[in-house]
PDB file of N, CA and C in Angstrom:
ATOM      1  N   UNK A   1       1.734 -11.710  12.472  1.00  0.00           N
ATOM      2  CA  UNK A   1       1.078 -10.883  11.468  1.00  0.00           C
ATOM      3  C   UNK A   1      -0.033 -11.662  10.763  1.00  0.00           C
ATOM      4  N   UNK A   2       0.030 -12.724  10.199  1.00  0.00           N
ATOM      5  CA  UNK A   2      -0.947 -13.249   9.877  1.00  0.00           C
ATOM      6  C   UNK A   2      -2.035 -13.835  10.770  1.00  0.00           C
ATOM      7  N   UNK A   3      -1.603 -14.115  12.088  1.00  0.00           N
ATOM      8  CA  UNK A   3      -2.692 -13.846  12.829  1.00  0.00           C
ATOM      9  C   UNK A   3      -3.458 -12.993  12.534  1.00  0.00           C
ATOM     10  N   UNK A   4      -2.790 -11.850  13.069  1.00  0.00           N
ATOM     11  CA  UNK A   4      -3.793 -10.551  12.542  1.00  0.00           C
ATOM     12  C   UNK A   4      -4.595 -10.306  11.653  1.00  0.00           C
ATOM     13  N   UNK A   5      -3.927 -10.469  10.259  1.00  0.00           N
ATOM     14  CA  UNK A   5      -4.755 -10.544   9.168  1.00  0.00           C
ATOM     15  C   UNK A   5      -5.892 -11.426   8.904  1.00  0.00           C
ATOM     16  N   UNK A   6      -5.930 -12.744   9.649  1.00  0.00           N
ATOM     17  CA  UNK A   6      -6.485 -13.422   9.406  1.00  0.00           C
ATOM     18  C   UNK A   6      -8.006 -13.159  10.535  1.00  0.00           C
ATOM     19  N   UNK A   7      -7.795 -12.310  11.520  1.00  0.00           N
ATOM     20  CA  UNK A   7      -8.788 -12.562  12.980  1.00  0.00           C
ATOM     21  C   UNK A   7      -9.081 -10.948  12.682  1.00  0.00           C
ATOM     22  N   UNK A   8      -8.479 -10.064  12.605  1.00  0.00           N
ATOM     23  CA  UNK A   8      -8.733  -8.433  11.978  1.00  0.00           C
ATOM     24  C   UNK A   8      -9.261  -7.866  11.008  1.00  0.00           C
ATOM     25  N   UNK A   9      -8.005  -8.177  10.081  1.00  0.00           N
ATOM     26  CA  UNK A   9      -8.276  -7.468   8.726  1.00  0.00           C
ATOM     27  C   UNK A   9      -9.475  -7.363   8.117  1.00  0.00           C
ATOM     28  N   UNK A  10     -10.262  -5.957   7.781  1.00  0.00           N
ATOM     29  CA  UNK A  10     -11.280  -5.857   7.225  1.00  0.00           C
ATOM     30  C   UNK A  10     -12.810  -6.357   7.827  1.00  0.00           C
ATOM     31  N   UNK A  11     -12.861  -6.401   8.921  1.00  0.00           N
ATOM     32  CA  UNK A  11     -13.881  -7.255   9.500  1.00  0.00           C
ATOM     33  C   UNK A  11     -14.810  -5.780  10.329  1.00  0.00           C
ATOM     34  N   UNK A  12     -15.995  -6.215  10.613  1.00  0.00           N
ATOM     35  CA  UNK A  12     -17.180  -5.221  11.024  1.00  0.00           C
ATOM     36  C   UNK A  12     -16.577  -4.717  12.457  1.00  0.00           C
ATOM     37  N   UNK A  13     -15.767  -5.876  13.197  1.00  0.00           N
ATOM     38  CA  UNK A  13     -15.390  -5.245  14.531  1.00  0.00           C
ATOM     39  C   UNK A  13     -13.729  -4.356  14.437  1.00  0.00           C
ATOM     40  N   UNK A  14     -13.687  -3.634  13.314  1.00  0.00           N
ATOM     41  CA  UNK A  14     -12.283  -2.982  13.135  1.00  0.00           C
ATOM     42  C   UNK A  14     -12.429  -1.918  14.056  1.00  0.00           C
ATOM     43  N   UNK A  15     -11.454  -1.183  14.462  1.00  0.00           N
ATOM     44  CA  UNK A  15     -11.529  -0.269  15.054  1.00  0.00           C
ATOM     45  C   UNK A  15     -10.065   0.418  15.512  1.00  0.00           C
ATOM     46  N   UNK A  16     -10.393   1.986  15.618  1.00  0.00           N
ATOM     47  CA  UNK A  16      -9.191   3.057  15.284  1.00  0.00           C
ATOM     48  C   UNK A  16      -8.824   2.905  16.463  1.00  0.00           C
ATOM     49  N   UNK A  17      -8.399   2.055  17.334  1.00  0.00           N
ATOM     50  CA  UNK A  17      -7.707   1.964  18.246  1.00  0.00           C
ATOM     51  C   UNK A  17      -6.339   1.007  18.034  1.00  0.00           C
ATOM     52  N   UNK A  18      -6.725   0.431  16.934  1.00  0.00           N
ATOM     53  CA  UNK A  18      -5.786  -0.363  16.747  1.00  0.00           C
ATOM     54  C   UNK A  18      -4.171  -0.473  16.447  1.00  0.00           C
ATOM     55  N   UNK A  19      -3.535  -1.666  16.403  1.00  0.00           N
ATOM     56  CA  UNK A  19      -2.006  -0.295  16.439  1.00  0.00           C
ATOM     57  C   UNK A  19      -1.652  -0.521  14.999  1.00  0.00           C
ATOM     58  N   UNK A  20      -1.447   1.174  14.227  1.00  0.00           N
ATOM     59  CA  UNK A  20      -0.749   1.599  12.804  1.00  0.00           C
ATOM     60  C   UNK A  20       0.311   1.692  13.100  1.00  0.00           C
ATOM     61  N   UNK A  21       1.129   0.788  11.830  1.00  0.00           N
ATOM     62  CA  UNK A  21       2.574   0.984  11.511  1.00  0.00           C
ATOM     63  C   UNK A  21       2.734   2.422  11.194  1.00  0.00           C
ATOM     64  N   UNK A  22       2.771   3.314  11.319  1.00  0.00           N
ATOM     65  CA  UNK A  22       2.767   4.820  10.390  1.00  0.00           C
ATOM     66  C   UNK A  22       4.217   4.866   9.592  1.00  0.00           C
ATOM     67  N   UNK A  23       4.938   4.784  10.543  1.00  0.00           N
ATOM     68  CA  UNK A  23       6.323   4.876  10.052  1.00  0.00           C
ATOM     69  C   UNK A  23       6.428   3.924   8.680  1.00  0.00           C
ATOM     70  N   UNK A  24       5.999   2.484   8.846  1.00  0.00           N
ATOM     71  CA  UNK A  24       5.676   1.575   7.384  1.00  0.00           C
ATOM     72  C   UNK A  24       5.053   2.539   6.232  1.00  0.00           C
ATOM     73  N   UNK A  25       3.967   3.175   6.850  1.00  0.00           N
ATOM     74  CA  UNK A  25       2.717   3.444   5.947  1.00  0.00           C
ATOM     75  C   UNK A  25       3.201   4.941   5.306  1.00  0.00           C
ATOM     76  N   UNK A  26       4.679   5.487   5.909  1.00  0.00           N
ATOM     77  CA  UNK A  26       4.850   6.441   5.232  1.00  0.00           C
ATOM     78  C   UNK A  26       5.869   6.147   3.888  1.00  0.00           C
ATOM     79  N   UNK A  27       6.300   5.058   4.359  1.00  0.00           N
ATOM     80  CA  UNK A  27       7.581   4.600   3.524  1.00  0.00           C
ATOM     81  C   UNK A  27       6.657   4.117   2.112  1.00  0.00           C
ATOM     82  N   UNK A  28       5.587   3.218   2.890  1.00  0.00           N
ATOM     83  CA  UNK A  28       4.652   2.704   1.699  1.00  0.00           C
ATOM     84  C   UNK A  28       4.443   3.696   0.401  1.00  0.00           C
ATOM     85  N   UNK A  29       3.504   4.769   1.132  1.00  0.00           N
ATOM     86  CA  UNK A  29       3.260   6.155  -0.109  1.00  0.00           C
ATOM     87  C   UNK A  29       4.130   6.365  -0.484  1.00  0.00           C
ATOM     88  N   UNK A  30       5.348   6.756  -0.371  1.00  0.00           N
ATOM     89  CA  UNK A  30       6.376   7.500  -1.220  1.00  0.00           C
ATOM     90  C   UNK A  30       7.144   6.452  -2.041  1.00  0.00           C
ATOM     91  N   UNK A  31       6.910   4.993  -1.657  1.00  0.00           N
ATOM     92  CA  UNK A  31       7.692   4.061  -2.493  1.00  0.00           C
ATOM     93  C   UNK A  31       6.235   4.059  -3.734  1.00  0.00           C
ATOM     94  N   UNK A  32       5.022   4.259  -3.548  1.00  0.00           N
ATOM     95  CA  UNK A  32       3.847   4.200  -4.541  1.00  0.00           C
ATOM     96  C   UNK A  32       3.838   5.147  -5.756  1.00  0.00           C
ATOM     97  N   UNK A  33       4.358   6.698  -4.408  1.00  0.00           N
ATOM     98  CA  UNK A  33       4.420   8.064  -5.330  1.00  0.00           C
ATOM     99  C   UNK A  33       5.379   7.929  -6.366  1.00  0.00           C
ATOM    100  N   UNK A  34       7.044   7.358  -5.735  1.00  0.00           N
ATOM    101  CA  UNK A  34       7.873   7.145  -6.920  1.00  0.00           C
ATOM    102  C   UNK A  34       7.414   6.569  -8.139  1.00  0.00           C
ATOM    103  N   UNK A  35       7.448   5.212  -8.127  1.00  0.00           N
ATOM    104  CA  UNK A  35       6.601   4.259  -8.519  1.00  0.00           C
ATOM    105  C   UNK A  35       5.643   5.261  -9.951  1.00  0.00           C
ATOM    106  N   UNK A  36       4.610   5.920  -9.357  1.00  0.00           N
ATOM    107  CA  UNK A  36       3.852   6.696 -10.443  1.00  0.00           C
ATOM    108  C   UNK A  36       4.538   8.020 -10.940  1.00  0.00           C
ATOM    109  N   UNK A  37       4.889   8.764 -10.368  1.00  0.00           N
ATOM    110  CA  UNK A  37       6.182   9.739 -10.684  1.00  0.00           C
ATOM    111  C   UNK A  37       6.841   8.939 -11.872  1.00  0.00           C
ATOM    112  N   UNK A  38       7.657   7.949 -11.816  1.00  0.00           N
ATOM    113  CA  UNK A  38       8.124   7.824 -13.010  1.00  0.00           C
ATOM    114  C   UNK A  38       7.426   7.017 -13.934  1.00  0.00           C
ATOM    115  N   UNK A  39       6.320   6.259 -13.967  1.00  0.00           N
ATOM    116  CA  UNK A  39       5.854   5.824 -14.784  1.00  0.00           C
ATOM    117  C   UNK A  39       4.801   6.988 -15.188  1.00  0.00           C
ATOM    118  N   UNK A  40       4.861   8.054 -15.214  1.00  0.00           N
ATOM    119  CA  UNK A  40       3.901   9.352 -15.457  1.00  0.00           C
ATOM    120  C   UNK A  40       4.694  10.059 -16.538  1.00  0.00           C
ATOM    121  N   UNK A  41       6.066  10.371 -15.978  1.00  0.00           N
ATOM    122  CA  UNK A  41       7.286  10.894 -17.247  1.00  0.00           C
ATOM    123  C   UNK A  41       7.768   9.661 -17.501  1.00  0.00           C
ATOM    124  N   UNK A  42       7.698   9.052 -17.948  1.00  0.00           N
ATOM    125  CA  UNK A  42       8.310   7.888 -18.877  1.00  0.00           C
ATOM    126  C   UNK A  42       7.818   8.084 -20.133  1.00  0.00           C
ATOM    127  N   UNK A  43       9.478   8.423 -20.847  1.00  0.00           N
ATOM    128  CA  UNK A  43       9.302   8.534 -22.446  1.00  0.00           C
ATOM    129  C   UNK A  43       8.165   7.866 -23.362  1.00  0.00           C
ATOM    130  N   UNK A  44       7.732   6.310 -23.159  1.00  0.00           N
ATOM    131  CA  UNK A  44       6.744   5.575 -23.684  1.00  0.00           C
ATOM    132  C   UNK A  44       5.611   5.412 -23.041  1.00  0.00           C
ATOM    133  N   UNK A  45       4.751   5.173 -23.500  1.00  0.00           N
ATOM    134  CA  UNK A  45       3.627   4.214 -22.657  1.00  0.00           C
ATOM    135  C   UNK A  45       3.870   2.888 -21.971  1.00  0.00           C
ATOM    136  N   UNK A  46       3.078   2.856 -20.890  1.00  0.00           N
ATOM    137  CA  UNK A  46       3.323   1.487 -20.326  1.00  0.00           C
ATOM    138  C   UNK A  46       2.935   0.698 -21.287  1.00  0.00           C
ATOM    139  N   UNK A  47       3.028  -0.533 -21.672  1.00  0.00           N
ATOM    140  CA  UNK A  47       2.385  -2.281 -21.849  1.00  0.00           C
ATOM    141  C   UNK A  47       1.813  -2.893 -21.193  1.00  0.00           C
ATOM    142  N   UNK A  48       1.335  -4.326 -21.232  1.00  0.00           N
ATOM    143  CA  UNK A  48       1.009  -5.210 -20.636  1.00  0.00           C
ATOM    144  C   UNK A  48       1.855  -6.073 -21.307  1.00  0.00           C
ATOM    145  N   UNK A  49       2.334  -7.382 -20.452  1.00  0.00           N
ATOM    146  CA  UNK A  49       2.979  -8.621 -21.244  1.00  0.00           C
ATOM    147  C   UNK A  49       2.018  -9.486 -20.938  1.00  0.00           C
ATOM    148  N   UNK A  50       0.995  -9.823 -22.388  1.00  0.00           N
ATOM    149  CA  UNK A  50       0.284 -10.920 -22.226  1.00  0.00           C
ATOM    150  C   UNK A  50       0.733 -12.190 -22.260  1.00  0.00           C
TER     151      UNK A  50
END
């Protein structure tokens, strides 16, 4: 993987042939959606801890 990232990621020769985790990338969004879902109804405001 870090191969990858390191010789791939983000570079001018990217291309949609490449192979997507999808199955990862679905788990990803819905662990994000939760994630904002409840920090959206959450009784308080978020913070920062400076």
């Amino acid at each position: 993987m870090k191969l990858f990232l390191k010789t791939n990621y983000h570079k001018p020769e990217d291309r949609l042939h490449q192979i997507f985790n999808w199955q990862a990338a679905t788990i990803f969004a819905g662990v994000n959606f939760y994630i904002d879902v409840t920090l959206a109804n959450h009784l308080r405001d978020s913070n920062w801890n400076d």
